[in-house]
N, C-alpha and C. Protein backbone atom coordinates (compact mmCIF):
# COMPACT_ATOMS: atom_id res chain seq x y z
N UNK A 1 120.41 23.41 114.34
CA UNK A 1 119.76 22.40 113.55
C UNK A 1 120.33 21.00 113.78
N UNK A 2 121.62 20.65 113.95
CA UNK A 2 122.21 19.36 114.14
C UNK A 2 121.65 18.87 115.38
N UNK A 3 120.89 19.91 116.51
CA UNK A 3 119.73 18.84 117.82
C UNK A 3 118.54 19.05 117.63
N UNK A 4 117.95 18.87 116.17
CA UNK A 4 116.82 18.88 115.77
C UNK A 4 116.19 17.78 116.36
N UNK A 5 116.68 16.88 116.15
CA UNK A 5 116.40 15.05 116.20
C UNK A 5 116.73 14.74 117.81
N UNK A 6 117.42 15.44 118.06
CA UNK A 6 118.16 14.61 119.82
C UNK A 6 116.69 14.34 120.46
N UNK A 7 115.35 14.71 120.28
CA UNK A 7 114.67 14.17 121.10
C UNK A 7 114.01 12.94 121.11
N UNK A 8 113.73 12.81 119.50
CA UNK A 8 113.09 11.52 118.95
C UNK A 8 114.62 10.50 118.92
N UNK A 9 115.80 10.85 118.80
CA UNK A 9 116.99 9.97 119.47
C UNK A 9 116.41 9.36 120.69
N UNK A 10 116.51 10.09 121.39
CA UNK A 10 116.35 9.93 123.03
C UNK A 10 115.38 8.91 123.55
N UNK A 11 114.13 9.37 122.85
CA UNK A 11 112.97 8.42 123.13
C UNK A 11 113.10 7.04 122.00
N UNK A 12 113.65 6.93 120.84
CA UNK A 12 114.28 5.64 120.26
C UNK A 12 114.91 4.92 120.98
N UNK A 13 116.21 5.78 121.66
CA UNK A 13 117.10 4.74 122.87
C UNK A 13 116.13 4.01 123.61
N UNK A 14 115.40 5.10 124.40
CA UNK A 14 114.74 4.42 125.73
C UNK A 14 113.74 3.44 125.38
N UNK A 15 113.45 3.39 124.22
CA UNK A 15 112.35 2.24 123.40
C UNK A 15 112.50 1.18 123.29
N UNK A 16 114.24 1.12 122.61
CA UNK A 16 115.02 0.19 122.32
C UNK A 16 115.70 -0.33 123.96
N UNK A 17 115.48 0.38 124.46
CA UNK A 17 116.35 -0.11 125.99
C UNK A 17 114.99 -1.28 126.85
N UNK A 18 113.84 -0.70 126.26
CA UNK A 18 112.98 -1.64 126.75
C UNK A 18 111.87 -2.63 125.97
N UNK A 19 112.69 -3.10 124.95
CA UNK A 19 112.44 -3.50 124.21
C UNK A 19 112.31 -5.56 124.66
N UNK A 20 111.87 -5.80 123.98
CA UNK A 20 112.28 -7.62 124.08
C UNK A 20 113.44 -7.93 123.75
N UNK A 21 113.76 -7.51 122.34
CA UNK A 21 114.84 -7.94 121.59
C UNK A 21 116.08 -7.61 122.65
N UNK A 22 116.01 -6.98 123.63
CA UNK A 22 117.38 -6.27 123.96
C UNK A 22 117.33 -6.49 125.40
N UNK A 23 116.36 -6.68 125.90
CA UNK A 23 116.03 -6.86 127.42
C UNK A 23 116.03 -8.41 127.88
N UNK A 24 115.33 -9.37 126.65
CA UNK A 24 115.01 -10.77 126.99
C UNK A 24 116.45 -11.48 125.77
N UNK A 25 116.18 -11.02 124.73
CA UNK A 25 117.03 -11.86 123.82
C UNK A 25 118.47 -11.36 123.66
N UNK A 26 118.77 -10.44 124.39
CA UNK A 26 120.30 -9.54 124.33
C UNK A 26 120.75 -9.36 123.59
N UNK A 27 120.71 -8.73 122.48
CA UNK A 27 121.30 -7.87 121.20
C UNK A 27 121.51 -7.21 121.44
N UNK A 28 122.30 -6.86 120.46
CA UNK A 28 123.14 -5.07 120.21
C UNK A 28 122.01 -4.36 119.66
N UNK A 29 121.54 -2.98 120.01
CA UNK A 29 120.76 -2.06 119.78
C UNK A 29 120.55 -2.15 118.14
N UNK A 30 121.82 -1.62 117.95
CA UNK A 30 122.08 -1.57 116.20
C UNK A 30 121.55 -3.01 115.56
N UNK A 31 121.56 -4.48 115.89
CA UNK A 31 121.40 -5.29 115.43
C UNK A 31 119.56 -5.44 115.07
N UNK A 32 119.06 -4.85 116.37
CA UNK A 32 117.55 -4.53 116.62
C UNK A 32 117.26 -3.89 115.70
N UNK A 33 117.75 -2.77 115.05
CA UNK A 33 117.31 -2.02 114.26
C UNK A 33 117.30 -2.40 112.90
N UNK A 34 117.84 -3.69 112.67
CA UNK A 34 118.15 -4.14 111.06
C UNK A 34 117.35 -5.14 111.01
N UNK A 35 116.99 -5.62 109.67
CA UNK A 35 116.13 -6.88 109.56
C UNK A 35 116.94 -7.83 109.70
N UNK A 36 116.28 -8.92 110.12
CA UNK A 36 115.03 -9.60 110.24
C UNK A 36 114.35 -9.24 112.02
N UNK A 37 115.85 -8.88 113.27
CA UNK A 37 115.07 -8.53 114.05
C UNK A 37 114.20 -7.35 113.96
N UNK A 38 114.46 -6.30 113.51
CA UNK A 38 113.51 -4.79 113.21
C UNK A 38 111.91 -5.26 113.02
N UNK A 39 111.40 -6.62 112.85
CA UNK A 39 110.02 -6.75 112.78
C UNK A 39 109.76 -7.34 113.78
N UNK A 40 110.43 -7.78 115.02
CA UNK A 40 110.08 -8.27 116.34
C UNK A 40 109.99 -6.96 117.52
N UNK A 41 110.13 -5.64 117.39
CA UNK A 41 109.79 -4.11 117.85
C UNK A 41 108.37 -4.33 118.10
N UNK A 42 108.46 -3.50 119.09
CA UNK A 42 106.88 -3.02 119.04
C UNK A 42 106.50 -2.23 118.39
N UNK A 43 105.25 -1.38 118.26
CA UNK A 43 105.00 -0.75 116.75
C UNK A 43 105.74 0.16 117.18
N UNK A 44 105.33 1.24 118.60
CA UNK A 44 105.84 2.45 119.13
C UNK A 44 107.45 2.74 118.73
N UNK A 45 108.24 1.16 118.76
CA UNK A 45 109.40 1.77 118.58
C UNK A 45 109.82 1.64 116.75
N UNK A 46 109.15 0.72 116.10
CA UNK A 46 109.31 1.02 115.03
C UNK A 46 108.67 2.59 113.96
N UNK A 47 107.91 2.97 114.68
CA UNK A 47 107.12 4.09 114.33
C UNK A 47 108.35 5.22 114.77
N UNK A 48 108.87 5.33 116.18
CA UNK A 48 110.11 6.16 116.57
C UNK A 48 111.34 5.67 115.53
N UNK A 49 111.24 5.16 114.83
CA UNK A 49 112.84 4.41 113.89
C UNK A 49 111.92 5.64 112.56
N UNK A 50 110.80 5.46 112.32
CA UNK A 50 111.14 6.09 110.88
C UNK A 50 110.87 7.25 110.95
N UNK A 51 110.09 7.82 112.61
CA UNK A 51 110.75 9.47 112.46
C UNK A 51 112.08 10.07 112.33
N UNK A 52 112.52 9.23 113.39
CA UNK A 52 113.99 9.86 113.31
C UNK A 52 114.87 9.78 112.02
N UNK A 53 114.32 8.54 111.45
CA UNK A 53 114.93 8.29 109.65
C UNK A 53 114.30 9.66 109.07
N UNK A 54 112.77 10.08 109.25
CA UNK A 54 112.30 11.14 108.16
C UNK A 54 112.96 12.57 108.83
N UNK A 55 113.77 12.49 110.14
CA UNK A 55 114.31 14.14 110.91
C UNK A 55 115.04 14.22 110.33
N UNK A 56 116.19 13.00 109.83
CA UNK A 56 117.41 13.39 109.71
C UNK A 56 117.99 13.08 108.34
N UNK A 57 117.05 13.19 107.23
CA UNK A 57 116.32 13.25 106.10
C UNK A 57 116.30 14.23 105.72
N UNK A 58 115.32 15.08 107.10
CA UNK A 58 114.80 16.79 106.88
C UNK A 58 116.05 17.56 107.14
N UNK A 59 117.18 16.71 107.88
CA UNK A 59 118.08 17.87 108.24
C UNK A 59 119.05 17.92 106.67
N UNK A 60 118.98 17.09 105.65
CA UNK A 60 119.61 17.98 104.60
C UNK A 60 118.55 17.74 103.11
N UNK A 61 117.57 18.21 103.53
CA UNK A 61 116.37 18.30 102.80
C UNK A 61 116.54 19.86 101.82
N UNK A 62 116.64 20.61 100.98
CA UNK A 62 117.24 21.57 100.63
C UNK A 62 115.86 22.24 100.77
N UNK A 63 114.66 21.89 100.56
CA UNK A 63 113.15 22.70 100.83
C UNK A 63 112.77 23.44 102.52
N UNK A 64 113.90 22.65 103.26
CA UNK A 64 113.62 22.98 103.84
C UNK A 64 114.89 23.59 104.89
N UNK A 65 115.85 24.05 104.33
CA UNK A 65 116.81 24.70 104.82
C UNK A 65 116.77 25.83 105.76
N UNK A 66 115.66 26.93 105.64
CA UNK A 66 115.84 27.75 105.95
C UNK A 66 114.83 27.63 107.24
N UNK A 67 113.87 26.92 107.51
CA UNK A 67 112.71 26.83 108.49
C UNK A 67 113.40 25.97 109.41
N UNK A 68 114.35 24.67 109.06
CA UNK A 68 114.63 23.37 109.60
C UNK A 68 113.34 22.30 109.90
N UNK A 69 113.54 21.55 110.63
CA UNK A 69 112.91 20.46 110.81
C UNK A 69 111.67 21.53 111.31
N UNK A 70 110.39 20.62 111.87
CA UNK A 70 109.29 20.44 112.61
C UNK A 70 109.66 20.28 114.17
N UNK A 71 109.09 20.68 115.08
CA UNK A 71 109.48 20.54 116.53
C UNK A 71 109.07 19.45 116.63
N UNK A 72 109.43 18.18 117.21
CA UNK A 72 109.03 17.15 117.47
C UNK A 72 108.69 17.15 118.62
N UNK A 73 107.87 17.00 119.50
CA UNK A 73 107.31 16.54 120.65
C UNK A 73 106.84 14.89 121.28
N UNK A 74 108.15 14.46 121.73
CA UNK A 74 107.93 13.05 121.70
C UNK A 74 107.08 12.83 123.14
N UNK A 75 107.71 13.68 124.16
CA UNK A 75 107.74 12.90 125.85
C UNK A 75 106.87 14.08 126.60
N UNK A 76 106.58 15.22 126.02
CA UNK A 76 105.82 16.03 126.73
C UNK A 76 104.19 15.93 126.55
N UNK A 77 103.76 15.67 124.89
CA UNK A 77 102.60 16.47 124.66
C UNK A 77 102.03 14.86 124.33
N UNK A 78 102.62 13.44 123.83
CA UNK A 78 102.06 12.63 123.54
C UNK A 78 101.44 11.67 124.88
N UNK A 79 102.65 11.74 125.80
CA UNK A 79 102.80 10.69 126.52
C UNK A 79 101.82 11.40 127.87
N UNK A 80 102.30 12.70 127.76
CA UNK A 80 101.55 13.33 129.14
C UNK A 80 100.02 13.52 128.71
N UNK A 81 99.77 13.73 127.38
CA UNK A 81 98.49 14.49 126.61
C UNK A 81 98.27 15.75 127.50
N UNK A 82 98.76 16.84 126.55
CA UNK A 82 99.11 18.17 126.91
C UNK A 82 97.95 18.64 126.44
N UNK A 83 97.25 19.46 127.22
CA UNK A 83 96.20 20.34 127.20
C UNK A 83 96.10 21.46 126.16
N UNK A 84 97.42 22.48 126.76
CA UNK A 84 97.64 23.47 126.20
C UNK A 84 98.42 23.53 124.71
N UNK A 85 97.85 24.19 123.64
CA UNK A 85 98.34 24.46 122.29
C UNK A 85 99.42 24.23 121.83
N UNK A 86 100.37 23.42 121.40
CA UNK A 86 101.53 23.68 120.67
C UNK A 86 101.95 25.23 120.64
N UNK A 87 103.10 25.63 120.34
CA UNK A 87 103.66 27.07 119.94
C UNK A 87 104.21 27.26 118.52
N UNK A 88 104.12 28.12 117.95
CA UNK A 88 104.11 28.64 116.51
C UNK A 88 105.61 28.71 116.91
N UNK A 89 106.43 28.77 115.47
CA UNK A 89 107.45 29.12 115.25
C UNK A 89 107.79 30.49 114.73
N UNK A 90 106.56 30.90 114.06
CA UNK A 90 106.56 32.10 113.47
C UNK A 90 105.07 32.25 113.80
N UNK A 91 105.52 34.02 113.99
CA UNK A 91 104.18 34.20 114.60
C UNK A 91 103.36 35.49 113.63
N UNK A 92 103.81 35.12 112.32
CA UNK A 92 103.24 36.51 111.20
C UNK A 92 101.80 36.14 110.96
N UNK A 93 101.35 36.48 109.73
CA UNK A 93 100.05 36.40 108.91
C UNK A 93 100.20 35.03 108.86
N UNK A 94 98.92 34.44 108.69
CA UNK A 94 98.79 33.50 107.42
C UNK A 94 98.94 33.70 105.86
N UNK A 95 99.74 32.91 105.31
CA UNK A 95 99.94 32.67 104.03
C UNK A 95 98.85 32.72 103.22
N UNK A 96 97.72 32.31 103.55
CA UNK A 96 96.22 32.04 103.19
C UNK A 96 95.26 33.17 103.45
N UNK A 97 94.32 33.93 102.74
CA UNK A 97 93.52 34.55 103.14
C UNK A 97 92.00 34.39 103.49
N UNK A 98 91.58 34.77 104.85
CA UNK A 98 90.30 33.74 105.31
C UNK A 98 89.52 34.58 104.16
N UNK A 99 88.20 33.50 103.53
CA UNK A 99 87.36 33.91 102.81
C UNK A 99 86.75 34.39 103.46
N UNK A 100 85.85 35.96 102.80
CA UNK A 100 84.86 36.67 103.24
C UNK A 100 83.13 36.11 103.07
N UNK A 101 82.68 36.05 104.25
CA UNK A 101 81.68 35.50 104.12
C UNK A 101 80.57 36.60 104.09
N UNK A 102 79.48 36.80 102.83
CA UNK A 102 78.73 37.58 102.60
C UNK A 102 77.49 37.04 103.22
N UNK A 103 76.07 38.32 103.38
CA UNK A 103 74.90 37.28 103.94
C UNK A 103 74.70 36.54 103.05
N UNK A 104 74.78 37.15 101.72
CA UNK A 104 74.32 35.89 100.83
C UNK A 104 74.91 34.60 101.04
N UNK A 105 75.80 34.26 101.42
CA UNK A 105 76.28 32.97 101.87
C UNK A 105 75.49 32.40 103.37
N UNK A 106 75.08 33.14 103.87
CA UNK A 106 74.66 32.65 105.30
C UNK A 106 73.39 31.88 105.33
N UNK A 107 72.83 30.66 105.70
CA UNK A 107 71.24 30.36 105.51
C UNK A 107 70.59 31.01 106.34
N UNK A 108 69.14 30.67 105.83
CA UNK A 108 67.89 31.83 106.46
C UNK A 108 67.99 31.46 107.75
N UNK A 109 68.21 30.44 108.64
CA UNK A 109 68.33 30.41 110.15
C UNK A 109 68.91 30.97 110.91
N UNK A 110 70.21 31.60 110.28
CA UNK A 110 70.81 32.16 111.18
C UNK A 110 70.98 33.72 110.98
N UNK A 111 69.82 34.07 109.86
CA UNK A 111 70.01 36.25 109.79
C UNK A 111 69.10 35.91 110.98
């Protein structure tokens, strides 16, 4: 659970590494991340600042102790746009039971 986050880390660094604030105006990373510069980011990397604030949030979240975080998928499924399905973590029932659909529910077009 403590490299729940290392990925949305990872892609924050590299955000912040190509950032304005840090590339053109030379700040300290950490300084980027505090106001008043934190509103000169682009959205992408301010949007990566408050996942990683809501991961590591989740990592002592007590609701959610026993599942841990959400898989984050920063650099595979967004950036590439991945075709294929996400993967379950658990692969039981649904919690939910699908409603049974009677004919009486069905319209006359389709008996």
């Amino acid at each position: 659970m403590p490299s729940s986050c290392k990925d949305i880390r990872a892609a924050l660094a590299a955000c912040l590494q190509n950032s304005d604030c840090i590339l053109i105006e030379r700040n300290k990373p950490s300084d980027c991340l505090r106001p008043p510069l934190v509103d000169t980011l682009p959205e992408r990397c301010r949007q990566l600042k408050h996942g990683y604030g809501e991961c590591k949030r989740g990592m002592v979240d007590m609701r959610k102790r026993f599942r841990g975080n959400k898989p984050v998928a920063v650099s595979q499924e967004i950036e590439a746009g991945a075709d294929e399905p996400s993967h379950q973590l658990y692969g039981g029932k649904s919690a939910y039971a699908e409603p049974a659909v009677s004919k009486a529910d069905v319209p006359e077009e389709e008996k």
